[in-house]
Protein backbone atom coordinates (compact mmCIF):
# COMPACT_ATOMS: atom_id res chain seq x y z
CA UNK A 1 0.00 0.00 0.00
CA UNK A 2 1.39 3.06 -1.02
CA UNK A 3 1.83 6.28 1.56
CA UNK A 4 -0.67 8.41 -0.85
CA UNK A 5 -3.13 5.60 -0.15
CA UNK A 6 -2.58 5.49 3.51
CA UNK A 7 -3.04 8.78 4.02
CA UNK A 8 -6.23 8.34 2.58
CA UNK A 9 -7.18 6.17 4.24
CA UNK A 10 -6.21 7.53 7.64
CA UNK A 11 -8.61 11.20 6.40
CA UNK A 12 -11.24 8.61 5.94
CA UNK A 13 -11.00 7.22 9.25
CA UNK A 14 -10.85 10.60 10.71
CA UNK A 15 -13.87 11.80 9.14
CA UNK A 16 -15.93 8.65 9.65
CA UNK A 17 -15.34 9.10 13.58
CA UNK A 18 -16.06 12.61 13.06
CA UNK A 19 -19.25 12.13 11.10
CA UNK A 20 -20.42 9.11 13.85
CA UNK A 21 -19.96 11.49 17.01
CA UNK A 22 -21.74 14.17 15.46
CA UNK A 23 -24.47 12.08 14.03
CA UNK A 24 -25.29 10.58 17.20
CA UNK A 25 -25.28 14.58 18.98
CA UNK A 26 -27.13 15.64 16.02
CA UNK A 27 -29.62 12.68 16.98
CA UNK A 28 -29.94 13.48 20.65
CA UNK A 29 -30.71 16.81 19.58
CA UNK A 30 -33.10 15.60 16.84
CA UNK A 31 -35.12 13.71 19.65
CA UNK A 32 -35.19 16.23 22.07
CA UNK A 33 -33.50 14.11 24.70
CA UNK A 34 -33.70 15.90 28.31
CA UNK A 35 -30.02 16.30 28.82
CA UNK A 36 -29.98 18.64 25.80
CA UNK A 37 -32.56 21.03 27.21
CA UNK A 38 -30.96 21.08 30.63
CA UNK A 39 -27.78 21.55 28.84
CA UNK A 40 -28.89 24.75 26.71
CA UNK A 41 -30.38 26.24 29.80
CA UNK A 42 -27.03 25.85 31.66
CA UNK A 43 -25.53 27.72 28.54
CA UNK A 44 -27.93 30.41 28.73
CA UNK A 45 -30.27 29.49 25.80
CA UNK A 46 -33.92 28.45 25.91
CA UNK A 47 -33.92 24.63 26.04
CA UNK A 48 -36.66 24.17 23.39
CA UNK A 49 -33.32 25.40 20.96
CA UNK A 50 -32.01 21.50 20.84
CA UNK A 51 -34.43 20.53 17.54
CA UNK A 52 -33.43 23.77 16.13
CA UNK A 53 -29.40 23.20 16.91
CA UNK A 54 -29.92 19.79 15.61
CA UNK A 55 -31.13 20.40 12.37
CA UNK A 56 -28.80 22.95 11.35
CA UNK A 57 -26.20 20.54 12.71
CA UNK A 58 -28.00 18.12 10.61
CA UNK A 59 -27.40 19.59 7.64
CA UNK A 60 -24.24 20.63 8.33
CA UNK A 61 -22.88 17.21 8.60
CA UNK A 62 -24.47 16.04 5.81
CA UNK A 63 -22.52 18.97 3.82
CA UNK A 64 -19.43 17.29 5.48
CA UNK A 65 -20.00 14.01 4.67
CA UNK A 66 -20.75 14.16 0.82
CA UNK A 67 -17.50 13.94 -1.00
CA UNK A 68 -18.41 17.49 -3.54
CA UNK A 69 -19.69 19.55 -0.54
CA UNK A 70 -17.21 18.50 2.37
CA UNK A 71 -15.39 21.43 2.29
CA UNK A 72 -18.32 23.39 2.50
CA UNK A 73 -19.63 21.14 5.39
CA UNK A 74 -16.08 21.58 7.42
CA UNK A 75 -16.33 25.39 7.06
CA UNK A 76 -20.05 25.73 8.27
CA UNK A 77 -19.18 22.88 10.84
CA UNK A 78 -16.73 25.22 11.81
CA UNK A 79 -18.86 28.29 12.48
CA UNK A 80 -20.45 26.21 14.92
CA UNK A 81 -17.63 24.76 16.89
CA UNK A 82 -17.12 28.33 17.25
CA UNK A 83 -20.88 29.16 18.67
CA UNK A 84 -20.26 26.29 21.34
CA UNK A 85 -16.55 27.46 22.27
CA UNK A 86 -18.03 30.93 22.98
CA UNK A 87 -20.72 29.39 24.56
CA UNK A 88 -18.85 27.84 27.20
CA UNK A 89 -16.62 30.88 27.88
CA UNK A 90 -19.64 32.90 28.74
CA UNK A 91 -20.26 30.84 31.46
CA UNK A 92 -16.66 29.84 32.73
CA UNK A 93 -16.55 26.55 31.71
CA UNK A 94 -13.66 24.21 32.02
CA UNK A 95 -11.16 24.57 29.46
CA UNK A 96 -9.46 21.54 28.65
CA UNK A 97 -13.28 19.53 28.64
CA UNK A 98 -15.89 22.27 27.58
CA UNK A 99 -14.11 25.29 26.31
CA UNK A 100 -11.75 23.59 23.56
CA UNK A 101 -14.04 20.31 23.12
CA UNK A 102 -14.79 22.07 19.79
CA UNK A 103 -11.26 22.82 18.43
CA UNK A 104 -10.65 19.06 19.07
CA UNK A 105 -13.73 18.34 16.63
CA UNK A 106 -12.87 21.02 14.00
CA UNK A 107 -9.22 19.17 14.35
CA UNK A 108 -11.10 15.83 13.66
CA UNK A 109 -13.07 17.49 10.68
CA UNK A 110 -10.15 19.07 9.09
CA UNK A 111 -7.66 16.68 9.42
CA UNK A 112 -9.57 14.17 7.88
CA UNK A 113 -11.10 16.45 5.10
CA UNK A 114 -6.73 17.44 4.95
CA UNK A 115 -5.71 14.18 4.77
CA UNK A 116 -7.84 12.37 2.43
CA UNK A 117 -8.26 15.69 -0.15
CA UNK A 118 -5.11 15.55 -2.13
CA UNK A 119 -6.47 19.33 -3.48
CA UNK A 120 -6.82 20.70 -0.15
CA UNK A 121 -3.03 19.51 0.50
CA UNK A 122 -2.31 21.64 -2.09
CA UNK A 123 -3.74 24.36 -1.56
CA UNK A 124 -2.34 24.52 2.35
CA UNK A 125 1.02 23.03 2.06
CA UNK A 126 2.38 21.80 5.10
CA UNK A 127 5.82 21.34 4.16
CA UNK A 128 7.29 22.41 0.84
């Protein structure tokens, strides 16, 4: 197996775990479990916001995870990593667990979309 195809494969596994974690807190959200109103009313935010979070999560991820529109996904993904990291600093929440949980994610989602988009390597070179 060649290196090009291992790195390939390695953005694919990045991206599937990506895609799986946020599909099942997109589906929590979808279903209005408790813990996500309780949660959004800890943050501030009315808790009936969960099905409305979810659904632009929703579509979102399903930006992400089609192959012509991933890039497109990651960047709106992005955008709200960053909504939950300011989120948490509002209310003081722990760093290493709460306030940076989402720059591990967008690290998950662009590394993957990085490493398995032989265009995007171009177009941010690592090393030259």
């Amino acid at each position: 197996m060649s290196a090009a195809t291992r790195t390939v494969m390695a953005g694919r596994a990045l991206s599937a775990l990506a895609i799986l974690f946020l599909g099942l807190d997109t589906a929590i959200k979808l279903v209005q479990l408790p813990v996500v109103g309780e949660t959004l009313a800890g943050l501030g935010y009315a808790p009936d916001l969960g099905l409305t979070i979810g659904v632009v999560q929703l579509v979102c991820l399903v930006l992400y995870a089609v192959p012509r529109t991933a890039v497109l996904g990651a960047i709106l993904l992005t955008a709200l990593f960053g909504g939950g990291i300011a989120s948490h600093v509002r209310v003081d929440s722990p760093l290493f667990s709460h306030i940076l949980f989402g720059v591990y994610l967008g690290l998950f989602v662009w590394g993957g979309l990085y490493l398995r988009s032989a265009r995007l390597r171009e177009l941010i070179p690592v090393l030259r």
